[in-house]
N, C-alpha and C. Protein backbone atom coordinates (compact mmCIF):
# COMPACT_ATOMS: atom_id res chain seq x y z
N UNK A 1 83.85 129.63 92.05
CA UNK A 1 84.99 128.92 91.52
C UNK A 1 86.25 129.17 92.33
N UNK A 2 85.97 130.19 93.30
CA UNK A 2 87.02 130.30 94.09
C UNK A 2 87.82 129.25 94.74
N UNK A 3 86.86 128.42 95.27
CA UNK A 3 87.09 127.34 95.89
C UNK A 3 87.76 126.49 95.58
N UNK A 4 87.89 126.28 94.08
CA UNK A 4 88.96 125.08 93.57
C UNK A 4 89.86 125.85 92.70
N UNK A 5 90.78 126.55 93.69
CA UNK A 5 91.78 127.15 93.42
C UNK A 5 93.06 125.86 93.09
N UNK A 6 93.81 126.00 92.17
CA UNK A 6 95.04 125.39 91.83
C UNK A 6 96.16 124.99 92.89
N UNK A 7 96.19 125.68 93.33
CA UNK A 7 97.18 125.82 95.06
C UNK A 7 96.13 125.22 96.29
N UNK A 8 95.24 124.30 96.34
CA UNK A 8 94.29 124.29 97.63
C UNK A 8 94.60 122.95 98.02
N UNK A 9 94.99 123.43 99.04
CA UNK A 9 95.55 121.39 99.51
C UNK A 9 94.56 120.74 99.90
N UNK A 10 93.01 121.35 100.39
CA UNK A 10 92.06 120.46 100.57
C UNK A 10 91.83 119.50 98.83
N UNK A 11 91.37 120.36 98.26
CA UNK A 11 90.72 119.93 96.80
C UNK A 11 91.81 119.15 96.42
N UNK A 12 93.01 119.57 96.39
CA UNK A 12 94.25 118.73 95.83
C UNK A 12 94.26 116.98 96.75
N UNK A 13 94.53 117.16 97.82
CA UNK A 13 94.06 115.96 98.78
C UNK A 13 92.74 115.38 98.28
N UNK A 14 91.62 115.53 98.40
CA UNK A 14 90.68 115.11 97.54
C UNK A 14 90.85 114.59 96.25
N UNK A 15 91.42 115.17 95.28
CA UNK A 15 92.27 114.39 93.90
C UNK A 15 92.37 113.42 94.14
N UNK A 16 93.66 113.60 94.96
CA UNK A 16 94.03 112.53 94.88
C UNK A 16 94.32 111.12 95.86
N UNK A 17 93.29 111.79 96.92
CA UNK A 17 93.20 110.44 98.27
C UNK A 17 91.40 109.92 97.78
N UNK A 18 90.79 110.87 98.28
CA UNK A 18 89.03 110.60 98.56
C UNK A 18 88.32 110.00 97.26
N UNK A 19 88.52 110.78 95.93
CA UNK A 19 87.61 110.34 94.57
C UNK A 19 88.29 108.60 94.19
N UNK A 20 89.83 108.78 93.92
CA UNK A 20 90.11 107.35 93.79
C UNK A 20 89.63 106.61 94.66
N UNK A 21 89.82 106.90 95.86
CA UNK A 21 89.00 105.38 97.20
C UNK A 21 87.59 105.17 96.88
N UNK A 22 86.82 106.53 96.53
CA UNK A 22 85.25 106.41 95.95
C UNK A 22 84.84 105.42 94.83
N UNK A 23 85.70 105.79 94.34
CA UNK A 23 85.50 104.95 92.53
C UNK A 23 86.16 103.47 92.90
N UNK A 24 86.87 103.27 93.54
CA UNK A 24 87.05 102.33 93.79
C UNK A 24 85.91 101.19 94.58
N UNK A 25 85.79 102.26 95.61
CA UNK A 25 84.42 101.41 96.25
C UNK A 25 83.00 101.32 95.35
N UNK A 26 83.30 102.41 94.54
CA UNK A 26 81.78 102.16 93.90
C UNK A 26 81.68 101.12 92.65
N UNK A 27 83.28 100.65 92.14
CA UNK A 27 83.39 99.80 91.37
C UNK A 27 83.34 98.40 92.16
N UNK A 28 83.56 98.44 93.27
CA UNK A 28 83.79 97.52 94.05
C UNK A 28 82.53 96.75 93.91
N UNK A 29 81.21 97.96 94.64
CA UNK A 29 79.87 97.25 95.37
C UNK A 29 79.51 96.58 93.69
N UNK A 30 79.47 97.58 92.50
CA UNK A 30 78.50 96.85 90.92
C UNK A 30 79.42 95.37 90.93
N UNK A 31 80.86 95.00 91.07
CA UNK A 31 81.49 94.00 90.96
C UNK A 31 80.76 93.06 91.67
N UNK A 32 80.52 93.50 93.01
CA UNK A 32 80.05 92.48 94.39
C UNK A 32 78.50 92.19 93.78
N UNK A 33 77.87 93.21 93.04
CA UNK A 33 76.36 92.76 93.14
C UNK A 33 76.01 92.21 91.85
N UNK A 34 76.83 92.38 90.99
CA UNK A 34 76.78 91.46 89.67
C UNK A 34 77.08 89.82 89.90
N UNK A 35 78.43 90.26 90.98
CA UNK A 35 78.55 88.72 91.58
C UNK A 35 77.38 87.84 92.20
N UNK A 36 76.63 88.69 92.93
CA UNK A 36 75.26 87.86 93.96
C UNK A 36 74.55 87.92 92.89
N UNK A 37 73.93 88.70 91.36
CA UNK A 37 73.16 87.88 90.86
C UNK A 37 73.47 86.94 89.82
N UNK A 38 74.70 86.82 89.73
CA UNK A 38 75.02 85.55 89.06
C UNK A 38 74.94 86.44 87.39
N UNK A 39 75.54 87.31 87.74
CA UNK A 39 75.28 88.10 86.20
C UNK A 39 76.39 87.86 85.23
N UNK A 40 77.63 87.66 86.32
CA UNK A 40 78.89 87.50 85.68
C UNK A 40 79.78 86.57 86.49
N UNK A 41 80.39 85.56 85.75
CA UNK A 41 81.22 84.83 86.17
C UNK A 41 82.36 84.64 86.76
N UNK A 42 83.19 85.55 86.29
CA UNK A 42 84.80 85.49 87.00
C UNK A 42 84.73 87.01 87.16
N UNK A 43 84.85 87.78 89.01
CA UNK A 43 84.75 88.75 89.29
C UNK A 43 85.99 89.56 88.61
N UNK A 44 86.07 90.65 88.87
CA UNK A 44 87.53 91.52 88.99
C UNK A 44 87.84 91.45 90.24
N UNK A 45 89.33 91.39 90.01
CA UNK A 45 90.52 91.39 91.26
C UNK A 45 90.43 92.73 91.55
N UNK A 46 91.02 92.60 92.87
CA UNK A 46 91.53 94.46 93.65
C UNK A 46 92.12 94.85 92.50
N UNK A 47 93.12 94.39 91.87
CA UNK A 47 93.90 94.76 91.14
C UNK A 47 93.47 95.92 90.20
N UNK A 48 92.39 95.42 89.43
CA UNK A 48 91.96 95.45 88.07
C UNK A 48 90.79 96.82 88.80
N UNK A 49 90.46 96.60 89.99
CA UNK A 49 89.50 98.13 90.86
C UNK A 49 90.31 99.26 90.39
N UNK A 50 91.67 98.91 91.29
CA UNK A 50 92.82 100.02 91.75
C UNK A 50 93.28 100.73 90.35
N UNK A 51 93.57 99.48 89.49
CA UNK A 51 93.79 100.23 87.99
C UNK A 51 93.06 101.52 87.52
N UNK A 52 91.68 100.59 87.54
CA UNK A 52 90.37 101.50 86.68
C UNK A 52 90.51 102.74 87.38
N UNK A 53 90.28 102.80 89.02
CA UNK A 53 89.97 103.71 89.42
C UNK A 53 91.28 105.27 89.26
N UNK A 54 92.47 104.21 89.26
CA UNK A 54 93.48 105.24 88.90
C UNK A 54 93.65 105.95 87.40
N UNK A 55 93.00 105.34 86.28
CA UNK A 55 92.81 106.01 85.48
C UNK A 55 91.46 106.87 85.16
N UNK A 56 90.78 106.48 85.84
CA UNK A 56 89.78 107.93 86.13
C UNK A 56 90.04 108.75 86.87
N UNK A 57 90.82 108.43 87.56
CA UNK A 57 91.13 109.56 88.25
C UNK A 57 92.44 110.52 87.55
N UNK A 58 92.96 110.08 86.62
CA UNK A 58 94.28 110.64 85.82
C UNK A 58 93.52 111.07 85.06
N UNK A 59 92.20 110.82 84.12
CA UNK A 59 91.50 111.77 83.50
C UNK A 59 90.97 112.71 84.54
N UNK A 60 90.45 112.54 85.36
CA UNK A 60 89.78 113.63 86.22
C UNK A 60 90.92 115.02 86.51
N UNK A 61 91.99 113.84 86.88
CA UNK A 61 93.67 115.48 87.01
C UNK A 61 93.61 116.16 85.64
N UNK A 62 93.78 115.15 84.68
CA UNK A 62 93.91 116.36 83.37
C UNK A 62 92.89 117.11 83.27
N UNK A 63 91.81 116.89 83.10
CA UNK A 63 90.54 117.54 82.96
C UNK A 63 90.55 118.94 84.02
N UNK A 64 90.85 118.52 85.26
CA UNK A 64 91.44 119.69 86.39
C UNK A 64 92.53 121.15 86.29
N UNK A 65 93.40 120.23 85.36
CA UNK A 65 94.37 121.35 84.87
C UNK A 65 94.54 121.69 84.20
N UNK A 66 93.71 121.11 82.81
CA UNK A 66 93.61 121.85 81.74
C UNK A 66 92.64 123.14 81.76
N UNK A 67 91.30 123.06 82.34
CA UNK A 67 90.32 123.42 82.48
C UNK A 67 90.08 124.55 83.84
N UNK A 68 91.13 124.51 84.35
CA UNK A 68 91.08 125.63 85.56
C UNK A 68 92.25 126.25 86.10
């Protein structure tokens, strides 16, 4: 547990650059492949990615600082 020390600018950078761009892309590809099978009709905008992904990731911070 050393490793995700409170003060660590890697893990902190990770917060909050790498997991949001992840979740984003990974909301991205289910959006894109629901789209090719015709599963769902009117995609989500970037918009509505960037949102989601920023509030998982604002649970993921609290969860971070409450918890360690």
């Amino acid at each position: 547990m050393n490793t995700l020390k409170k003060d660590n600018f890697v893990f902190g950078f990770m917060l909050g650059i790498i997991f949001p761009a992840l979740l984003f892309g990974i909301i991205w590809i289910i959006n894109f492949t629901l789209l090719k099978m015709e599963a769902i009709r009117f995609p989500l905008d970037s918009e509505t990615h960037i949102l989601i992904s920023s509030i998982a990731n604002l649970l993921l911070v609290r969860y971070y600082f409450v918890n360690l």
